[in-house]
N, C-alpha and C. Protein backbone atom coordinates (compact mmCIF):
# COMPACT_ATOMS: atom_id res chain seq x y z
N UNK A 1 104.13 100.42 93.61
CA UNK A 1 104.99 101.49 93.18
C UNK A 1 106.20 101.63 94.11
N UNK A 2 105.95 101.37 95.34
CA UNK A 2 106.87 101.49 96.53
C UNK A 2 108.22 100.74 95.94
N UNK A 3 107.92 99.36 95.76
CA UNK A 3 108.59 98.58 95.36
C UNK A 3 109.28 98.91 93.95
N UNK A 4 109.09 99.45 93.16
CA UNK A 4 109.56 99.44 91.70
C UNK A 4 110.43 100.54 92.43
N UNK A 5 110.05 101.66 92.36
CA UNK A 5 110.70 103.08 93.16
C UNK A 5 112.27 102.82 94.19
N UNK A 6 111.91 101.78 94.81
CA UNK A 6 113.33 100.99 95.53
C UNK A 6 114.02 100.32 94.95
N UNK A 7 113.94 100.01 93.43
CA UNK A 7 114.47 99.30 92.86
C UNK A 7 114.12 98.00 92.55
N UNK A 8 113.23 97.64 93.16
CA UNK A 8 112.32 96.39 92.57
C UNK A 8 112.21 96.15 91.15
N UNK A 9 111.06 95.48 90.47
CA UNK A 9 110.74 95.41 89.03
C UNK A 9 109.47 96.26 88.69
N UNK A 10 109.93 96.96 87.55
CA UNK A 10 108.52 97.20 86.88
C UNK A 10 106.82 96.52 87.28
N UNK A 11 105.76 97.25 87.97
CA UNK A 11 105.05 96.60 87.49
C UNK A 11 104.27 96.27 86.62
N UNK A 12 103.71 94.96 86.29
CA UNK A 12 103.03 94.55 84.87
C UNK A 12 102.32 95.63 84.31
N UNK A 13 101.60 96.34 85.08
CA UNK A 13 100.14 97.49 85.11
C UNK A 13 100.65 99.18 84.70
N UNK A 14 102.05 98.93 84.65
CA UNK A 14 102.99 99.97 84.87
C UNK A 14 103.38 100.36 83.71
N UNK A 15 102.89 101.37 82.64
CA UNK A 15 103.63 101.25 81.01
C UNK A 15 104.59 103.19 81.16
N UNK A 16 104.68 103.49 80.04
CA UNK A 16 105.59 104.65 79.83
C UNK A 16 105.41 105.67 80.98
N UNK A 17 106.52 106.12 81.40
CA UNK A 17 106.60 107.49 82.16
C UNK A 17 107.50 108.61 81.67
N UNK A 18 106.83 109.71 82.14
CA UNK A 18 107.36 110.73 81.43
C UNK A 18 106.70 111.94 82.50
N UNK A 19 107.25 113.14 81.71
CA UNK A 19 106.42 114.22 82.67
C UNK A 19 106.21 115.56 81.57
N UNK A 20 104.97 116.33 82.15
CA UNK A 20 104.19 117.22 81.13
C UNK A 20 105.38 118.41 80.48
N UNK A 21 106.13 117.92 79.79
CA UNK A 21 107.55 119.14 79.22
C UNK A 21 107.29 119.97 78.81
N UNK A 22 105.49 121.06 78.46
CA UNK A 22 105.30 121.39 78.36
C UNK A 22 104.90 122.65 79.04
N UNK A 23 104.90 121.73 80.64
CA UNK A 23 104.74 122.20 81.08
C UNK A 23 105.39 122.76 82.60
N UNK A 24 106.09 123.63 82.61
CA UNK A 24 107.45 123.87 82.90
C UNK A 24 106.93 124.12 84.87
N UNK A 25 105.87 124.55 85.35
CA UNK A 25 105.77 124.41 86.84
C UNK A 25 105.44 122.80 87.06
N UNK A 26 105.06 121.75 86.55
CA UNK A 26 104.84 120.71 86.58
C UNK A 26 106.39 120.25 86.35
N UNK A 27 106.77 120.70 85.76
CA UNK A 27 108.54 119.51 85.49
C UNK A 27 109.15 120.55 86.65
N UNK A 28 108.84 121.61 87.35
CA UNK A 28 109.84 122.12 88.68
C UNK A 28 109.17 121.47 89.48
N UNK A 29 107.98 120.97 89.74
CA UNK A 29 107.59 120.45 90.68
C UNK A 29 107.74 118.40 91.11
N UNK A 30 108.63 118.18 90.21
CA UNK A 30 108.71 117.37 89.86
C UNK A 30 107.80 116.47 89.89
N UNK A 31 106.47 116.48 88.82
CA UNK A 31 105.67 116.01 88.69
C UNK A 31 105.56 115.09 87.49
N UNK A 32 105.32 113.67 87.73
CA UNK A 32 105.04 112.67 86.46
C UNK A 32 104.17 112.14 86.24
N UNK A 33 103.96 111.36 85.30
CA UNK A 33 102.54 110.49 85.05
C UNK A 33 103.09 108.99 84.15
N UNK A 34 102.82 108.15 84.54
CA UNK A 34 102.91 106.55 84.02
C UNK A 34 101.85 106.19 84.02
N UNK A 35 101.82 106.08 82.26
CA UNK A 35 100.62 105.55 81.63
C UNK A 35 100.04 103.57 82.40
N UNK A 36 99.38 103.04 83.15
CA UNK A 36 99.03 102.44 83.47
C UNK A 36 97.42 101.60 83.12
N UNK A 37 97.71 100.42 83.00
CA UNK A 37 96.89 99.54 82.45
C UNK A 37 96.09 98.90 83.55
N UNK A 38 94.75 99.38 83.51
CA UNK A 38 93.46 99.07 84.51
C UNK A 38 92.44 97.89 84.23
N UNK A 39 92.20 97.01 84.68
CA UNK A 39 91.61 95.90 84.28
C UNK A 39 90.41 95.69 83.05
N UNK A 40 90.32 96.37 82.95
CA UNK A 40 89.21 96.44 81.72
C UNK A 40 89.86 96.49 80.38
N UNK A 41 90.81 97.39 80.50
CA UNK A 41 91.65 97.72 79.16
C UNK A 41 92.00 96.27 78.77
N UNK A 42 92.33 96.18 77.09
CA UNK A 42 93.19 95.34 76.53
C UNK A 42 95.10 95.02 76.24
N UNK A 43 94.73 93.78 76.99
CA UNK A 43 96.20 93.76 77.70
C UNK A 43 97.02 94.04 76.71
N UNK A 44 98.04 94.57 77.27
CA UNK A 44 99.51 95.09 76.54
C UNK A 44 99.84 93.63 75.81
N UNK A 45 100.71 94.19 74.87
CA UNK A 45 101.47 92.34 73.98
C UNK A 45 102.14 92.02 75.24
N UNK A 46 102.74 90.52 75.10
CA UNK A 46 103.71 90.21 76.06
C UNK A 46 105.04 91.19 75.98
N UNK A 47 105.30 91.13 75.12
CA UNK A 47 107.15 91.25 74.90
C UNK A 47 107.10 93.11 74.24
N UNK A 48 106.18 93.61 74.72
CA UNK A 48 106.09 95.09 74.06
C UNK A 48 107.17 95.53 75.38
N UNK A 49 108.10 96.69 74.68
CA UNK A 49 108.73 97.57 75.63
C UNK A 49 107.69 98.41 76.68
N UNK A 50 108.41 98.92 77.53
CA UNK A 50 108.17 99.78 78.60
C UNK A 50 107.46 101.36 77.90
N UNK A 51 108.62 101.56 77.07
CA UNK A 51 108.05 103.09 76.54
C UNK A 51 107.31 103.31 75.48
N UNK A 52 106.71 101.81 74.95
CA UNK A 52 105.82 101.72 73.92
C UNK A 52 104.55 101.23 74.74
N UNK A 53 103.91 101.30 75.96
CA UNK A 53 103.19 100.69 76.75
C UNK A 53 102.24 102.38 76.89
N UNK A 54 101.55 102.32 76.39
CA UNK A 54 100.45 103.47 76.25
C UNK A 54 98.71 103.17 76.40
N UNK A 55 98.51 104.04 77.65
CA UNK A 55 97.28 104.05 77.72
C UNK A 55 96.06 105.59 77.94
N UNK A 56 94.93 105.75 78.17
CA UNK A 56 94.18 106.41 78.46
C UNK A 56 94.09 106.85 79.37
N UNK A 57 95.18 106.30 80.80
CA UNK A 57 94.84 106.22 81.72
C UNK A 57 96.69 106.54 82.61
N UNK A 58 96.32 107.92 83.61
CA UNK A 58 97.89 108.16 84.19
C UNK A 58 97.53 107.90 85.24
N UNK A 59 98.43 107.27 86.22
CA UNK A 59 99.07 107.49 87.89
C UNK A 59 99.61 108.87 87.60
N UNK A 60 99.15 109.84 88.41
CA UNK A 60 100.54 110.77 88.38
C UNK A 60 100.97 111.07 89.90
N UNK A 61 102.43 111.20 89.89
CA UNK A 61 102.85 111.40 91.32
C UNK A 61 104.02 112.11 91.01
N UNK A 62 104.40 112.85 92.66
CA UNK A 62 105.19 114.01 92.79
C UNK A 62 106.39 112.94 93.36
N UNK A 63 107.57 113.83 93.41
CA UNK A 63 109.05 113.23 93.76
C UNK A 63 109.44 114.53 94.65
N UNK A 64 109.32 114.74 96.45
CA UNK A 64 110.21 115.47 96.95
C UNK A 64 111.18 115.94 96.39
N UNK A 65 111.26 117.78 96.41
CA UNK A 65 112.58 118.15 95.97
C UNK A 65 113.76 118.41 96.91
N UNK A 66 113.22 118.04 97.97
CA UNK A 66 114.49 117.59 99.18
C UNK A 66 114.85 116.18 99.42
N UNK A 67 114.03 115.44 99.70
CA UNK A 67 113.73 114.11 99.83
C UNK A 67 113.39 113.24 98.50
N UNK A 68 114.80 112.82 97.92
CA UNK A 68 114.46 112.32 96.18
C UNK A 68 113.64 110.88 96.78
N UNK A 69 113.72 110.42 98.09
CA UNK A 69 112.95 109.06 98.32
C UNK A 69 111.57 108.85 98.68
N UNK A 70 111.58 110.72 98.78
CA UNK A 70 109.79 110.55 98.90
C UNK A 70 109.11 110.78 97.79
N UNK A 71 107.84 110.53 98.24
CA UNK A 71 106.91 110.41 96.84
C UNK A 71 105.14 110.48 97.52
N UNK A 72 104.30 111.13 96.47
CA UNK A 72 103.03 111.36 96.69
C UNK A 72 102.63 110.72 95.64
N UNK A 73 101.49 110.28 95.53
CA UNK A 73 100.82 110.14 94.58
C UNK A 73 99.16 111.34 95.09
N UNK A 74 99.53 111.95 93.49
CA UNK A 74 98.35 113.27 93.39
C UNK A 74 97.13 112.57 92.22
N UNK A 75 97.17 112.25 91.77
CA UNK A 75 95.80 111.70 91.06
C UNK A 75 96.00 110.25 90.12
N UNK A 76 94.74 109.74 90.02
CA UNK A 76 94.60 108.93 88.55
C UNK A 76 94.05 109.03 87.94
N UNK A 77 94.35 109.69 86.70
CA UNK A 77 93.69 110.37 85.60
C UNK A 77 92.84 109.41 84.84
N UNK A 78 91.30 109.28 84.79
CA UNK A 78 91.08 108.19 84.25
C UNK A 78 89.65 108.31 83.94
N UNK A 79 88.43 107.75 83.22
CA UNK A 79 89.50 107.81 81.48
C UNK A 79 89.89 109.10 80.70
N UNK A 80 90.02 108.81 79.76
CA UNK A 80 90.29 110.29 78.59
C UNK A 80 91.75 111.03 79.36
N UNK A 81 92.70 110.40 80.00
CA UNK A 81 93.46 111.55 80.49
C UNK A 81 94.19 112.05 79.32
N UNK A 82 94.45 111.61 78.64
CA UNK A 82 95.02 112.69 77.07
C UNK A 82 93.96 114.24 77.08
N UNK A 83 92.82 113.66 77.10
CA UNK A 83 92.05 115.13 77.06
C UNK A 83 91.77 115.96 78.22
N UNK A 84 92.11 115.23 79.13
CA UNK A 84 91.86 115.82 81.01
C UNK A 84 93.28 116.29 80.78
N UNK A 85 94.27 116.48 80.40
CA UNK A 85 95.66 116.68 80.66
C UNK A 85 95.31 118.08 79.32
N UNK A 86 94.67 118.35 78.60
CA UNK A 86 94.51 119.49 77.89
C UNK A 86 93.48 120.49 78.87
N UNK A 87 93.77 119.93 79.44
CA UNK A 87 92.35 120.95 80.69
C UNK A 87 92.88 121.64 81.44
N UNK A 88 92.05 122.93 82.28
CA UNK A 88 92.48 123.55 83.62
C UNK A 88 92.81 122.69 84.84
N UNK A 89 92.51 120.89 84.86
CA UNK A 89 92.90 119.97 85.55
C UNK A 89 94.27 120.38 86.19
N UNK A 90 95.19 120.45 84.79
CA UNK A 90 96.49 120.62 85.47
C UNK A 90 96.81 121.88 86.31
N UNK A 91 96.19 122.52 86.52
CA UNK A 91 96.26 123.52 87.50
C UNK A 91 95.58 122.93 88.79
N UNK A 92 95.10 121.97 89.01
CA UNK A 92 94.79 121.17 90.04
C UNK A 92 96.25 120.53 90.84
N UNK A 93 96.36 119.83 89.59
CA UNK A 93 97.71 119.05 89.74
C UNK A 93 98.91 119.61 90.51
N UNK A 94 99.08 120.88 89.84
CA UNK A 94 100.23 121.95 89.87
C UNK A 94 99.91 122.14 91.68
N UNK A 95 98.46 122.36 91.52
CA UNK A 95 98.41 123.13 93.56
C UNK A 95 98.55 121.90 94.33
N UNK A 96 98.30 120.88 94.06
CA UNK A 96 98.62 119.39 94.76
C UNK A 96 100.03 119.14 94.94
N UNK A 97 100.73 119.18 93.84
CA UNK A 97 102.46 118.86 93.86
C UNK A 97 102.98 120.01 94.80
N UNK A 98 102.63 121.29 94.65
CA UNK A 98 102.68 122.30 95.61
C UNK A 98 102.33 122.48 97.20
N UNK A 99 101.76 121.84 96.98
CA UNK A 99 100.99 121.32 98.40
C UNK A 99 102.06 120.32 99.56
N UNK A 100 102.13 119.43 98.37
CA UNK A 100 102.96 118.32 98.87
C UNK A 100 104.42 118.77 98.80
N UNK A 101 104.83 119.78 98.08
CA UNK A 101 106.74 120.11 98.23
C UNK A 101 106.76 121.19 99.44
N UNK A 102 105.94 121.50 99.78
CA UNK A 102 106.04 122.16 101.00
C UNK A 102 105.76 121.96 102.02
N UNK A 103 105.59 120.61 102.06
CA UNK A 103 105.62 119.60 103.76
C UNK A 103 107.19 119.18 104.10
């Protein structure tokens, strides 16, 4: 991630990112999740886009709101995170990203 984040390449394991727009202390906290592909899963097509790359499974990590070059990673949602992301989970999330913008 270090590497993609500096401008490196995408990695392979690495599919859509986005952040919960629903959820409005999670998008101030600048909190995201990239759907990521874990060895068991069935591999992505070759030539599929980036934002068509969907899985069961999030990285989610915070982005300093002083420091746009830092970065946490707060969980990996895994499996079912579509339905862990309908949960009181994200109030986990929320005190983690919180946690971490105030270092």
């Amino acid at each position: 991630m270090e590497k993609w984040k500096n401008g490196g390449p995408l990695p392979p394991e690495f599919g859509s990112e986005g952040q919960w727009e629903d959820n409005r202390k999670l998008c101030d906290s600048f909190v995201y999740k990239i759907h990521i592909h874990l060895p068991d899963d069935p591999p992505w097509p070759p030539r599929l886009a980036v934002a068509s790359r969907k899985s069961d499974n999030y990285l989610v990590y915070a982005r300093h709101w002083l420091d746009p070059n830092k970065y946490q990673l707060i969980s990996i949602m895994s499996p079912e995170a579509h339905a862990l992301a309908r949960t009181s989970y994200l109030a986990e999330l929320e005190r983690r990203a919180e946690e971490f913008q105030n270092t």
